[in-house]
Protein backbone atom coordinates (compact mmCIF):
# COMPACT_ATOMS: atom_id res chain seq x y z
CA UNK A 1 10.61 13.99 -5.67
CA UNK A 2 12.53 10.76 -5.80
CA UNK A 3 16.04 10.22 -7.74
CA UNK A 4 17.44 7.08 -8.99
CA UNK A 5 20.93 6.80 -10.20
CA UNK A 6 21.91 4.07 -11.57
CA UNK A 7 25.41 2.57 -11.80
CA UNK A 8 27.01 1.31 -15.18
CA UNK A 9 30.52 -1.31 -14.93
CA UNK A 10 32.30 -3.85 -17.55
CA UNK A 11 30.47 -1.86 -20.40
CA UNK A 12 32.97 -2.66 -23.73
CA UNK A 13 35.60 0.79 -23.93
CA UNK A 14 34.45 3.79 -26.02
CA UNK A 15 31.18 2.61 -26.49
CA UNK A 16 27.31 3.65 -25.65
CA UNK A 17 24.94 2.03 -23.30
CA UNK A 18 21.13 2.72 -24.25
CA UNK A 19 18.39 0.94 -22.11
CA UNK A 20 14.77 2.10 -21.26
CA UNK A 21 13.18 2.89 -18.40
CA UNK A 22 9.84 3.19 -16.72
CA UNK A 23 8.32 3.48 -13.41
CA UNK A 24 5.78 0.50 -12.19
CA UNK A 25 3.34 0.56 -9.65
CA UNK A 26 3.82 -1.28 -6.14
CA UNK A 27 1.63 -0.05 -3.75
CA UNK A 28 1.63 3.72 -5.00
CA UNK A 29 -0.78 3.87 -8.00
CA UNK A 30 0.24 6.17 -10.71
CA UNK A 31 -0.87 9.54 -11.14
CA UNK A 32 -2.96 9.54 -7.72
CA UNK A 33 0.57 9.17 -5.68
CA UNK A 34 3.34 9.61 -8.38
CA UNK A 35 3.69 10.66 -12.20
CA UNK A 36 4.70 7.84 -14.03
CA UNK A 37 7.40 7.73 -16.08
CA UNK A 38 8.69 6.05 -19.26
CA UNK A 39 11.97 7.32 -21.61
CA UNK A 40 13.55 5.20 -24.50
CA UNK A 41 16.52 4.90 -25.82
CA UNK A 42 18.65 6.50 -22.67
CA UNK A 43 22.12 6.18 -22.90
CA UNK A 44 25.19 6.49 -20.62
CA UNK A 45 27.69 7.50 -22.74
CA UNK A 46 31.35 6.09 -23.21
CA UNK A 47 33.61 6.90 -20.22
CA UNK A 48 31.05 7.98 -18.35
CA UNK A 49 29.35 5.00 -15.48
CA UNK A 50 26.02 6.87 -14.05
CA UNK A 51 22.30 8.06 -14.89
CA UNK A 52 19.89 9.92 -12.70
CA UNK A 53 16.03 9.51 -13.31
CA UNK A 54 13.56 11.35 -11.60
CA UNK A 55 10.24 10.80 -10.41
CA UNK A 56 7.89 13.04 -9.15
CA UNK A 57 5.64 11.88 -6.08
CA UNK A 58 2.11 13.74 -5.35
CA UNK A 59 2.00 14.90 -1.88
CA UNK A 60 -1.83 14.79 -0.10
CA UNK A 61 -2.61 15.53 3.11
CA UNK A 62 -4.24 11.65 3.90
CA UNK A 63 -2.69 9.81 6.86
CA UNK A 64 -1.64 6.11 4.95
CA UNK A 65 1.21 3.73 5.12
CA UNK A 66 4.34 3.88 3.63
CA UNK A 67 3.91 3.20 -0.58
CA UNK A 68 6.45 1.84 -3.14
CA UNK A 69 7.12 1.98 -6.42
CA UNK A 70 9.49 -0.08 -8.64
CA UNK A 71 11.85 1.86 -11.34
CA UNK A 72 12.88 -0.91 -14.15
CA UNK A 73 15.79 -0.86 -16.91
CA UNK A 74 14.98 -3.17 -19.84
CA UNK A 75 16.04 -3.16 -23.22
CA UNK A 76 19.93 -2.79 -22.37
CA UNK A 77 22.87 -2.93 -24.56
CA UNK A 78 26.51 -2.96 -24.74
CA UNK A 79 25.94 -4.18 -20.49
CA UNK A 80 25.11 -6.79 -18.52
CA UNK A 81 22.71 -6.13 -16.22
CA UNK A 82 22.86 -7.45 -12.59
CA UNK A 83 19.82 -5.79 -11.01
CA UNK A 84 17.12 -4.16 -13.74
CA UNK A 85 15.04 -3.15 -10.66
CA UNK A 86 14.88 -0.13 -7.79
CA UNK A 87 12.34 0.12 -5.23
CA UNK A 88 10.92 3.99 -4.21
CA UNK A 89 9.07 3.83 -1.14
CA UNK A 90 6.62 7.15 -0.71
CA UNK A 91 7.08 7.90 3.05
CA UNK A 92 4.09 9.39 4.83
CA UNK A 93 4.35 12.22 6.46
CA UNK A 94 0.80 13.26 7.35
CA UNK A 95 -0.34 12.56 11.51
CA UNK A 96 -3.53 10.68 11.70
CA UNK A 97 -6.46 12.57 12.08
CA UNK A 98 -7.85 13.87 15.13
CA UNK A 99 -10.17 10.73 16.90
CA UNK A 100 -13.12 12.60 17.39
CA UNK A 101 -13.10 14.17 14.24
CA UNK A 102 -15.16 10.88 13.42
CA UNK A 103 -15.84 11.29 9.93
CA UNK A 104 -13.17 13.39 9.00
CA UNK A 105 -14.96 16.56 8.27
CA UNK A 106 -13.27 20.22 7.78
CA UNK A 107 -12.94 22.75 10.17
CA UNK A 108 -16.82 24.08 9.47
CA UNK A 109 -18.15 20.94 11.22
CA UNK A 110 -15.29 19.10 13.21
CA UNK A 111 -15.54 18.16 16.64
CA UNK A 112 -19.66 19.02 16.50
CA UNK A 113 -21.77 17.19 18.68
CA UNK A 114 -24.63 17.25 16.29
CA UNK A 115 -21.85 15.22 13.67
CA UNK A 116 -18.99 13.79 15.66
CA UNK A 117 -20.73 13.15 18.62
CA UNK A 118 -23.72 11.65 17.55
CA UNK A 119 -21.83 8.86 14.94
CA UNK A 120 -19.82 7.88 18.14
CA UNK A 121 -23.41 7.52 20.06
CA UNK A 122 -24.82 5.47 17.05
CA UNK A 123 -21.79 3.63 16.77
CA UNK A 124 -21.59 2.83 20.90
CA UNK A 125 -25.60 1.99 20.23
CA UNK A 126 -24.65 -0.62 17.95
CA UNK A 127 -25.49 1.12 14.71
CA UNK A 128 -24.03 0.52 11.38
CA UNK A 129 -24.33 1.47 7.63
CA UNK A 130 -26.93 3.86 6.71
CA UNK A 131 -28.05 4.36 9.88
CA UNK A 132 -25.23 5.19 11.57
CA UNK A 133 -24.76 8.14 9.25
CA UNK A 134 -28.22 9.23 8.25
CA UNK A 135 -28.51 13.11 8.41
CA UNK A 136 -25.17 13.21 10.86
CA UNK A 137 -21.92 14.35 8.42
CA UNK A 138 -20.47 17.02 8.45
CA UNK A 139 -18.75 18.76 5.53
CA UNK A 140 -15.65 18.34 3.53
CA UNK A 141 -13.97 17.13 0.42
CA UNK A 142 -12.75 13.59 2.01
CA UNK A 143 -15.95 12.49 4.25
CA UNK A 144 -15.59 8.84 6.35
CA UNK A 145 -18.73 6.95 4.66
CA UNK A 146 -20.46 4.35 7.26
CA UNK A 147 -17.41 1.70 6.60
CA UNK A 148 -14.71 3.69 7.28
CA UNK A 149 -16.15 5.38 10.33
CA UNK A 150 -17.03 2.62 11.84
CA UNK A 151 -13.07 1.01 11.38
CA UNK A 152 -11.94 4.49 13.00
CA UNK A 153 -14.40 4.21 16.32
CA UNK A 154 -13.22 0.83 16.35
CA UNK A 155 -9.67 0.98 16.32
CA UNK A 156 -10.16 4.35 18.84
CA UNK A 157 -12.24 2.42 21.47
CA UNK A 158 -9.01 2.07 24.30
CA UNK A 159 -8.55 6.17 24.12
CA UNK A 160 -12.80 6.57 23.61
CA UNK A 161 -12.78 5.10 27.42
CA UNK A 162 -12.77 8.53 28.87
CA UNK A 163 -13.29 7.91 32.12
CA UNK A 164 -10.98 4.77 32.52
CA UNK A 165 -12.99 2.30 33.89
CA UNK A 166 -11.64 -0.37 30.64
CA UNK A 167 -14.86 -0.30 29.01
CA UNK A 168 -16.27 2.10 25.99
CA UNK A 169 -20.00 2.52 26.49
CA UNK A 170 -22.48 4.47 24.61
CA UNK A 171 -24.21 6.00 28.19
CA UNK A 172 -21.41 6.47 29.83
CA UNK A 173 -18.03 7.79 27.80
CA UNK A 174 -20.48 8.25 24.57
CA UNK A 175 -22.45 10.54 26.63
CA UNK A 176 -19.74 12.53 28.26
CA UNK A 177 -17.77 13.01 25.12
CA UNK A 178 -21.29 14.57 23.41
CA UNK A 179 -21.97 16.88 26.52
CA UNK A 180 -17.89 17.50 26.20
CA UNK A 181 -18.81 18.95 22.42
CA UNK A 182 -21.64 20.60 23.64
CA UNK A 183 -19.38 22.72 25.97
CA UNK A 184 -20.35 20.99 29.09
CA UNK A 185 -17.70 20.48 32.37
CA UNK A 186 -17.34 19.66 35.78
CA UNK A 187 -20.57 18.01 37.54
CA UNK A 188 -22.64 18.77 34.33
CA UNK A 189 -20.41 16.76 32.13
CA UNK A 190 -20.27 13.76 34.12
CA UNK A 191 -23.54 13.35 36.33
CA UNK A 192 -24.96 9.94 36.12
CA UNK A 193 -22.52 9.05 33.25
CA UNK A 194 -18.86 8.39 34.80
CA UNK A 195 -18.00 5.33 36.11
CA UNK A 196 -14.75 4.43 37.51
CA UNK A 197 -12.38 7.16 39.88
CA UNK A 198 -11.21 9.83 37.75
CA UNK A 199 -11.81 13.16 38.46
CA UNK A 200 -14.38 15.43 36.27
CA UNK A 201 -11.51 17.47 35.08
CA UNK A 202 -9.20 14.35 34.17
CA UNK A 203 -12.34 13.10 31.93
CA UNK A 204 -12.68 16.58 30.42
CA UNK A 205 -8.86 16.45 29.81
CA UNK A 206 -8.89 12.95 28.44
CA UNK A 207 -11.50 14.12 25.70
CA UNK A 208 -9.81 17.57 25.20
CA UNK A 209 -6.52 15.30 24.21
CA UNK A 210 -8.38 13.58 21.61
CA UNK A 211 -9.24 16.98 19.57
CA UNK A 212 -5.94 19.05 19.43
């Protein structure tokens, strides 16, 4: 919830200020991120110089930048107005998703190697649209499609390098992280698949860290 008061000087003595107001989307959209609002004929009445307006913001557990909104007085009289505009800005307060929760399923299916772990191998492969995600989601009300799963693998490829070596490869840290799913440690989860020094249980660490 979000409240606005606004400030009212050099209004004539003993008289009434009415105005409207309204809320007006910025980045937040209206009823998906805040209720909109819009009241007539508000006044601030004589001797008194202040008005609160409240607007009620839709929380959501989605990881997103920062929103605004704009709150505008129009229709004003017995004042001159010097700014008819506020700004609300929607802060977010949700931490990203997990990385290898790769296409944001719930709890029923995340971190599965049969979902998570075979997009990343597809993706590593070079796979894209449908068949990167053919018969490989998992469950859940707010499912990656093909688009947005392959922006998260890209933008997760530094901390997808598991085993350090500065490269992301589909038979080497694509492999260990599936085995990693699959339950796999030590010598089993890195045979013929690390490359670079790190130790088997820094790798398994490394891919623990990215599904807290």
């Amino acid at each position: 919830m979000l409240r606005w008061r606004s400030a009212c000087t050099g209004a004539p003595a003993g008289t009434n200020v009415t105005f409207d107001i309204a809320t007006a989307n910025g980045t937040a959209t209206a009823g998906s991120d805040y209720v909109a609002q819009s009241l007539t004929g508000q006044t601030i009445s004589a001797g008194s110089s202040t008005y609160s307006f409240t607007v009620l913001v839709n929380g959501d557990t989605l990881n997103e930048a920062n929103e605004t909104f704009f709150v505008n007085v129009t229709n004003v009289t017995n004042a001159t107005v010097a700014d008819g505009q506020g700004q609300g800005t929607i802060i977010n307060d949700d931490p990203p998703p997990p990385i290898l929760n790769i296409d944001n399923s719930n709890a029923t299916t995340k971190y599965d190697a049969a979902t998570d772990g075979v997009l990343l191998l597809r993706y590593l492969f070079g796979y894209r649209d449908a068949a990167l995600v053919n018969g490989a989601l998992g469950s859940g009300p707010s499912l990656r499609d093909a688009t947005q799963i392959a922006a998260h693998v890209s933008a997760s490829l530094t901390a997808l390098d598991v085993d350090g070596d500065s490269k992301t490869l589909a038979l080497t840290d694509g492999l260990m992280i599936l085995r990693r799913l699959l339950g796999l440690s030590g010598a089993a989860l890195t045979a013929n698949a690390k490359q670079g020094v790190a130790s088997d249980a820094t790798i398994a660490a490394a891919i623990d860290a990215l599904k807290p």
